[in-house]
Every structure is written in structure tokens, then in C-alpha cells.
N, C-alpha and C. Protein backbone atom coordinates (compact mmCIF):
# COMPACT_ATOMS: atom_id res chain seq x y z
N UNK A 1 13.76 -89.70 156.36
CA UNK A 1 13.24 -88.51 155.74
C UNK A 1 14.28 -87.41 155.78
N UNK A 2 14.94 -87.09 157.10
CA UNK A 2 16.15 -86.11 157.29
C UNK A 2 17.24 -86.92 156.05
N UNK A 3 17.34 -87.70 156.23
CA UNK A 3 18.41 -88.45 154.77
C UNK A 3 18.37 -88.03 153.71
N UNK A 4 17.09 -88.32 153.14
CA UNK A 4 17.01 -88.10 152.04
C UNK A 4 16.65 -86.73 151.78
N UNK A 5 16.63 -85.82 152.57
CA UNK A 5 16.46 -84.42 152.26
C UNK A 5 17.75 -83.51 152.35
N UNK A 6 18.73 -84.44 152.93
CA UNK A 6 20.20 -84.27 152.84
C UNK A 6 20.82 -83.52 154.06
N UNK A 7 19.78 -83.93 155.22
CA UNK A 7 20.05 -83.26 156.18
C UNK A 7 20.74 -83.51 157.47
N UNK A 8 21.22 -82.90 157.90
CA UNK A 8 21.97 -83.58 159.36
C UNK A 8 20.56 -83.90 160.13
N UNK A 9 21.15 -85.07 160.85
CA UNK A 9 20.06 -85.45 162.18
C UNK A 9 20.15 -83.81 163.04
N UNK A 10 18.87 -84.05 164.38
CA UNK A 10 18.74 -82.77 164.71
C UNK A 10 18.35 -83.12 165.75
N UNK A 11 19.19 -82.46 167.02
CA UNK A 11 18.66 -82.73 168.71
C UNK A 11 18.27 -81.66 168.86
N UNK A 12 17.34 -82.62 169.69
CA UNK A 12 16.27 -80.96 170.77
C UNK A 12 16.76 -81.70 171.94
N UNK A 13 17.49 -80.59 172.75
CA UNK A 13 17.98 -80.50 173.77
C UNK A 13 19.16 -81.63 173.76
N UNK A 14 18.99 -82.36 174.50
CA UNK A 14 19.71 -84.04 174.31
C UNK A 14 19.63 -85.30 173.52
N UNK A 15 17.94 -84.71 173.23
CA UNK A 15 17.89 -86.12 172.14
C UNK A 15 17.62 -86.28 170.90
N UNK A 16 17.85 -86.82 170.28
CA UNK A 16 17.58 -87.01 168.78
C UNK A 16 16.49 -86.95 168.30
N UNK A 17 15.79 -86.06 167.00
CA UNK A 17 14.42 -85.80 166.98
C UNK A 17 14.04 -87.47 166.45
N UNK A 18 14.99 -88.28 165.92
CA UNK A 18 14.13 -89.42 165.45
C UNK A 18 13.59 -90.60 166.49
N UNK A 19 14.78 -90.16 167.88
CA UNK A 19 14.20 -90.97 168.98
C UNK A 19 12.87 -90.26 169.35
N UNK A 20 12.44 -89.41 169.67
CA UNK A 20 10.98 -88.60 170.07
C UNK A 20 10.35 -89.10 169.35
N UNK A 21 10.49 -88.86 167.41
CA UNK A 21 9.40 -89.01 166.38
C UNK A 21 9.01 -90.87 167.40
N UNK A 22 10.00 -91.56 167.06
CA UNK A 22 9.70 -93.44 167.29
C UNK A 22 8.85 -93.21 168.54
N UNK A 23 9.30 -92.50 169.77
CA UNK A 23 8.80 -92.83 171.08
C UNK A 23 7.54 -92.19 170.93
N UNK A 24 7.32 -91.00 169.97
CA UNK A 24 5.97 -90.32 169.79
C UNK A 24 4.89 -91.76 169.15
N UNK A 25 5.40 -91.69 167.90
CA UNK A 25 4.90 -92.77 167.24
C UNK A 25 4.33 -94.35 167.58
N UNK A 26 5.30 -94.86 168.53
CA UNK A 26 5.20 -96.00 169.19
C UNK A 26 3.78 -95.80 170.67
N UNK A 27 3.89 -94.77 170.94
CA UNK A 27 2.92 -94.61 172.07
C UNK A 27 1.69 -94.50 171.62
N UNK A 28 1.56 -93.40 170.44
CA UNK A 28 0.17 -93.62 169.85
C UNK A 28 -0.47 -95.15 169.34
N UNK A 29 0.39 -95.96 169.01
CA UNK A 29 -0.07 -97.36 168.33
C UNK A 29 -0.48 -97.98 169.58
N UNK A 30 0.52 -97.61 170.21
CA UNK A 30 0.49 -98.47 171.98
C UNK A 30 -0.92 -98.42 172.50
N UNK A 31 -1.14 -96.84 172.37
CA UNK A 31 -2.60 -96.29 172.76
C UNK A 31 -3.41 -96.97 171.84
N UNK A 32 -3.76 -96.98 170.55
CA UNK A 32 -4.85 -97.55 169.77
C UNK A 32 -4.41 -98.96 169.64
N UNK A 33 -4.17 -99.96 169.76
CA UNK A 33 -3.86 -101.27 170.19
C UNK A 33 -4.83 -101.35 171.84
N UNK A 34 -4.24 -100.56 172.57
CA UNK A 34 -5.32 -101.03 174.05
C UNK A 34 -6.53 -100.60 173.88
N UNK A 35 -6.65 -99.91 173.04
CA UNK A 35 -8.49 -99.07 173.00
C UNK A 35 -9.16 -100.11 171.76
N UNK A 36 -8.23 -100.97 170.91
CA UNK A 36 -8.99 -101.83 170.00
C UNK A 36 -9.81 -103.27 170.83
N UNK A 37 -11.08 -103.37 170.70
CA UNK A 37 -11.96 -104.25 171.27
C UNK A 37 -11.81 -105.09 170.85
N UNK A 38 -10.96 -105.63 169.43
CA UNK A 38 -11.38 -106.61 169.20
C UNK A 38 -9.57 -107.61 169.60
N UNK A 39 -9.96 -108.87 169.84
CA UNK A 39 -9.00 -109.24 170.16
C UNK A 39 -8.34 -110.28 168.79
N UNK A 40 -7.26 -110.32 168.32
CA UNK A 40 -6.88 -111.32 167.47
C UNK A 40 -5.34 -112.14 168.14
N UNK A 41 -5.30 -113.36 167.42
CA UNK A 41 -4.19 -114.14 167.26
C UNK A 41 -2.99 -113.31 168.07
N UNK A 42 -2.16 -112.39 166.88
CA UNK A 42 -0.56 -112.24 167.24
C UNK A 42 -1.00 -110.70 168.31
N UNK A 43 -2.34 -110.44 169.00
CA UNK A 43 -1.89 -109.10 169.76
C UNK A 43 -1.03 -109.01 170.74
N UNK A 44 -0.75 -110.28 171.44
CA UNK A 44 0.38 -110.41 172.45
C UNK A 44 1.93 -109.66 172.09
N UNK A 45 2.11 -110.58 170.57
CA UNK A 45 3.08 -110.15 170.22
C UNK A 45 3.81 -108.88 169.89
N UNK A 46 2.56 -108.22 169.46
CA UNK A 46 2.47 -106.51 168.95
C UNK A 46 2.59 -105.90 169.91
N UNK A 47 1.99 -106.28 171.25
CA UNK A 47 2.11 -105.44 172.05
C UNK A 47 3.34 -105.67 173.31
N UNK A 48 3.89 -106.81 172.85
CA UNK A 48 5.46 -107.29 173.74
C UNK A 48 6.48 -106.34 172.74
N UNK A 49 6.32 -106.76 171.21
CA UNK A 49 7.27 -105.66 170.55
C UNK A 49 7.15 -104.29 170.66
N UNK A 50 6.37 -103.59 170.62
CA UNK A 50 6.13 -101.84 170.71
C UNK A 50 6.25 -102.10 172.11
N UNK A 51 6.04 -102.40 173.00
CA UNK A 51 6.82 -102.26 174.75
C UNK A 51 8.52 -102.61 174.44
N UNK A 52 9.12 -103.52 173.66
CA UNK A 52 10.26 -103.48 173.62
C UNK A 52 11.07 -102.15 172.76
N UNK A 53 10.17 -101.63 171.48
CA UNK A 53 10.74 -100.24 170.93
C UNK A 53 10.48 -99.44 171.79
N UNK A 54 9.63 -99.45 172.89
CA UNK A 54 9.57 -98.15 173.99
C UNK A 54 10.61 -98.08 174.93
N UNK A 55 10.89 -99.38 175.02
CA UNK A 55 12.07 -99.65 175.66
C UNK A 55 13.41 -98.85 175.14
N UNK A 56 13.45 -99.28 173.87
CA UNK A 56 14.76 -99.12 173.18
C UNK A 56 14.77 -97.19 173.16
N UNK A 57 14.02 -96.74 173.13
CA UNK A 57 13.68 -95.28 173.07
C UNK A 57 14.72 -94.97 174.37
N UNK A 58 14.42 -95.40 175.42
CA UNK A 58 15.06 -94.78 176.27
C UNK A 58 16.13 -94.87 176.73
N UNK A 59 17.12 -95.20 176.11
CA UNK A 59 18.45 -95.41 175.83
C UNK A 59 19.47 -95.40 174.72
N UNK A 60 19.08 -93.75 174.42
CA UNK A 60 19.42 -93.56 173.53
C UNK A 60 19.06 -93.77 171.99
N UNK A 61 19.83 -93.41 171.14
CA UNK A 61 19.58 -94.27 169.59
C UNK A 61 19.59 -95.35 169.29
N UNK A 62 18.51 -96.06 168.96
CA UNK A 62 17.92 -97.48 169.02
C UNK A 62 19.35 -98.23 167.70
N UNK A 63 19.91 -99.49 167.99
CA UNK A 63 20.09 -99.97 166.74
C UNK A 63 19.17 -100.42 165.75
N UNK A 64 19.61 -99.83 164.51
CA UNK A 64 19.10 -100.19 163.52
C UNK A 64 18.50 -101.65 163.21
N UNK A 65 18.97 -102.15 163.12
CA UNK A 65 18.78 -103.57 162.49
C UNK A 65 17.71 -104.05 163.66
N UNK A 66 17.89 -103.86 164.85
CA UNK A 66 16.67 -104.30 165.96
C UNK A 66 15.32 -103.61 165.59
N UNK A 67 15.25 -101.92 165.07
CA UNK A 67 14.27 -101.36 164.83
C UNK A 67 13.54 -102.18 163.84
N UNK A 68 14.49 -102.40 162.84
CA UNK A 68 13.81 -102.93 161.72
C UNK A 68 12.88 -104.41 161.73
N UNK A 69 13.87 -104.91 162.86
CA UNK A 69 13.23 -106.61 163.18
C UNK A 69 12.29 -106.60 163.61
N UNK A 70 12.46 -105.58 164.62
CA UNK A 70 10.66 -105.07 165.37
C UNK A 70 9.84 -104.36 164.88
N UNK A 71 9.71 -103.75 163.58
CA UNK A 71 8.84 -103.21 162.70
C UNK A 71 8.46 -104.58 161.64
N UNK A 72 9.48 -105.38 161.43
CA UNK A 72 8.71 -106.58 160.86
C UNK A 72 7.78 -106.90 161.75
N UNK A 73 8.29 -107.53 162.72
CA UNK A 73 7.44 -108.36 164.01
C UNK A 73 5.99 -107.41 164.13
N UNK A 74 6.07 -106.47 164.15
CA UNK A 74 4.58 -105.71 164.35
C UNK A 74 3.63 -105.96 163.17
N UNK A 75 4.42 -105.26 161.77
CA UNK A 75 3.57 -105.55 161.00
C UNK A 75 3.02 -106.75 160.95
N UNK A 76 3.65 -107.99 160.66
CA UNK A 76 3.87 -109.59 161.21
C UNK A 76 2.09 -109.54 161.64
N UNK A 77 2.10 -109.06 163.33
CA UNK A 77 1.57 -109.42 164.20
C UNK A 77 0.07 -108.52 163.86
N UNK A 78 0.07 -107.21 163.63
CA UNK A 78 -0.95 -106.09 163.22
C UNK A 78 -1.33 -105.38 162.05
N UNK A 79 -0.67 -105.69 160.75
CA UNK A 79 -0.49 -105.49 159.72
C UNK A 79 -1.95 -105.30 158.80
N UNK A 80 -2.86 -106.70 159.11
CA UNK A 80 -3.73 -107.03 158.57
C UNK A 80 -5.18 -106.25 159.09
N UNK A 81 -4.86 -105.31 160.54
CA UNK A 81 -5.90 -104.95 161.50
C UNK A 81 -6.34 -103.42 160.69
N UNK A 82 -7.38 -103.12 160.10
CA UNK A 82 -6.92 -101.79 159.11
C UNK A 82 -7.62 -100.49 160.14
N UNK A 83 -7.46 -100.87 161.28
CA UNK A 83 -8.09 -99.65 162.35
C UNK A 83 -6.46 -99.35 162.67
N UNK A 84 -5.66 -100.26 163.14
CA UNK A 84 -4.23 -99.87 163.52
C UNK A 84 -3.65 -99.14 162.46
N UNK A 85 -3.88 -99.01 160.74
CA UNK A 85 -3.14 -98.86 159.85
C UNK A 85 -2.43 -97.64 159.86
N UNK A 86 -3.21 -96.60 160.24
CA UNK A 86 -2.76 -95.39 160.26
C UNK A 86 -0.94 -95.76 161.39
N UNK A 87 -1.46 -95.61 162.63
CA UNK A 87 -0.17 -95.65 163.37
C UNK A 87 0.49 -96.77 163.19
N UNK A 88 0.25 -97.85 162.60
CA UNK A 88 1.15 -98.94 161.72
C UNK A 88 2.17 -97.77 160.85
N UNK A 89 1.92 -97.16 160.19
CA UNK A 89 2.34 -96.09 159.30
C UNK A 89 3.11 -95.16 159.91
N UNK A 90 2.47 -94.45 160.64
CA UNK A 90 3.52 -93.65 161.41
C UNK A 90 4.85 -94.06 162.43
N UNK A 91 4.75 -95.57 162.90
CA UNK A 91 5.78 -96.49 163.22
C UNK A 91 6.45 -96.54 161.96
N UNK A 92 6.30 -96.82 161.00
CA UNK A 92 7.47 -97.56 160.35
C UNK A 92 8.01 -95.94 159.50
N UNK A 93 7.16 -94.75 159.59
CA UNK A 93 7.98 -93.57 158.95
C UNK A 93 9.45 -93.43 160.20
N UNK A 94 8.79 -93.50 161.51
CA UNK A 94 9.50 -93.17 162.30
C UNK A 94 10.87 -93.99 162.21
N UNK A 95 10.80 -95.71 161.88
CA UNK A 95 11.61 -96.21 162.08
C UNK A 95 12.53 -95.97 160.50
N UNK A 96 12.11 -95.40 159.52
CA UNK A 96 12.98 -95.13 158.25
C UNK A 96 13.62 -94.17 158.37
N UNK A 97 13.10 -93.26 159.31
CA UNK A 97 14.49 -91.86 159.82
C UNK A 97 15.71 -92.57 159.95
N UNK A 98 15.74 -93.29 160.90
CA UNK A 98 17.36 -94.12 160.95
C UNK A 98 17.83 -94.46 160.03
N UNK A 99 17.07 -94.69 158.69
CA UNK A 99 17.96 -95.27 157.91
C UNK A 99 18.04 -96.86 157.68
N UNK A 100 18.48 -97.17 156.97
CA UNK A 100 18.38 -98.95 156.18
C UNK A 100 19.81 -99.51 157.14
N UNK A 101 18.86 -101.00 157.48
CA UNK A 101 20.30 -101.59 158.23
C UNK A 101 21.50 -102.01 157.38
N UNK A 102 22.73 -101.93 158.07
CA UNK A 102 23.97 -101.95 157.06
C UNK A 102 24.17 -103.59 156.51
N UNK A 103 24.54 -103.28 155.69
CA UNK A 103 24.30 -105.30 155.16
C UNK A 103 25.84 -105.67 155.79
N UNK A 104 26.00 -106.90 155.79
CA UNK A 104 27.08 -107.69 156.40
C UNK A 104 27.67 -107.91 154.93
């Protein structure tokens, strides 16, 4: 979104607002994923990947191309759940701040 509005990235204090937006973003899903009752198939997986982007949060600026693998893998896994959809959504705005992975 800072990209395409032609803007420099922007730290508050030390860190990058797009690491906060992801770590903001990722915690809320985190949160409505444990409060969802109902249990399906891939929730293991959804919830091993968003523990691994929480991970990646805290060390700095996540690589790209991992964000992106793990925003597949979620949708993948939670995509289809339409109570998650909202913060499904706000994960993957967060993860388009970074930007598109560089092709080989």
C-alpha cells in the first residue's frame, strides 16, 4: 500500500510500520482461530503457520518470498472458513506492504 502510494517505508521508533501492521494482523487471526469452535481438517496447519509469521515478526523484516508461502499455506488451510475471512484479509493486506517476491 506504502508502494503504491509512492511512499517510503516508515519506522516508528525501530521498527518498520509493515512489521507491526503483519504482527498486528497476524495476532488478531491468531485470536479468532482459538475462539473458532468449530474444528476443521487443515487448523493445525493455520495455526503452525501464523505462529511461524509471529515468529518471523520478531526479527526484523520478514523475507518476502517466506511471507508469501505462508500466506498461501493459510489461505490453503483457512480460506474456505468465512468467520476467519475478515482477518484472512487483513493478513494478506499486511503481507502486500512488502511487496511481490522478486522472480529468479
Amino acid at each position: 500500500m506504502l508502494r503504491s502510494l509512492g511512499q517510503e517505508q516508515v519506522a516508528v521508533g525501530d521498527e518498520d510500520v509493515r512489521v507491526t501492521a503483519l504482527r498486528t494482523a497476524v495476532s488478531r487471526l491468531r485470536r479468532q482461530l482459538a475462539l473458532l469452535p468449530t474444528d476443521f481438517p487443515d487448523r493445525v496447519f493455520a495455526e503452525d503457520e501464523l505462529a511461524d509469521l509471529a515468529a518471523m515478526t520478531d526479527h526484523g523484516v520478514p523475507e518476502v518470498p517466506r511471507l508469501h508461502r505462508s500466506l498461501l499455506l493459510i489461505v490453503g488451510a483457512i480460506g474456505s472458513v468465512s468467520a476467519l475471512s475478515r482477518g484472512l484479509a487483513d493478513v494478506r493486506h499486511a503481507v502486500e506492504l512488502f511487496g511481490e517476491p522478486t522472480r529468479p
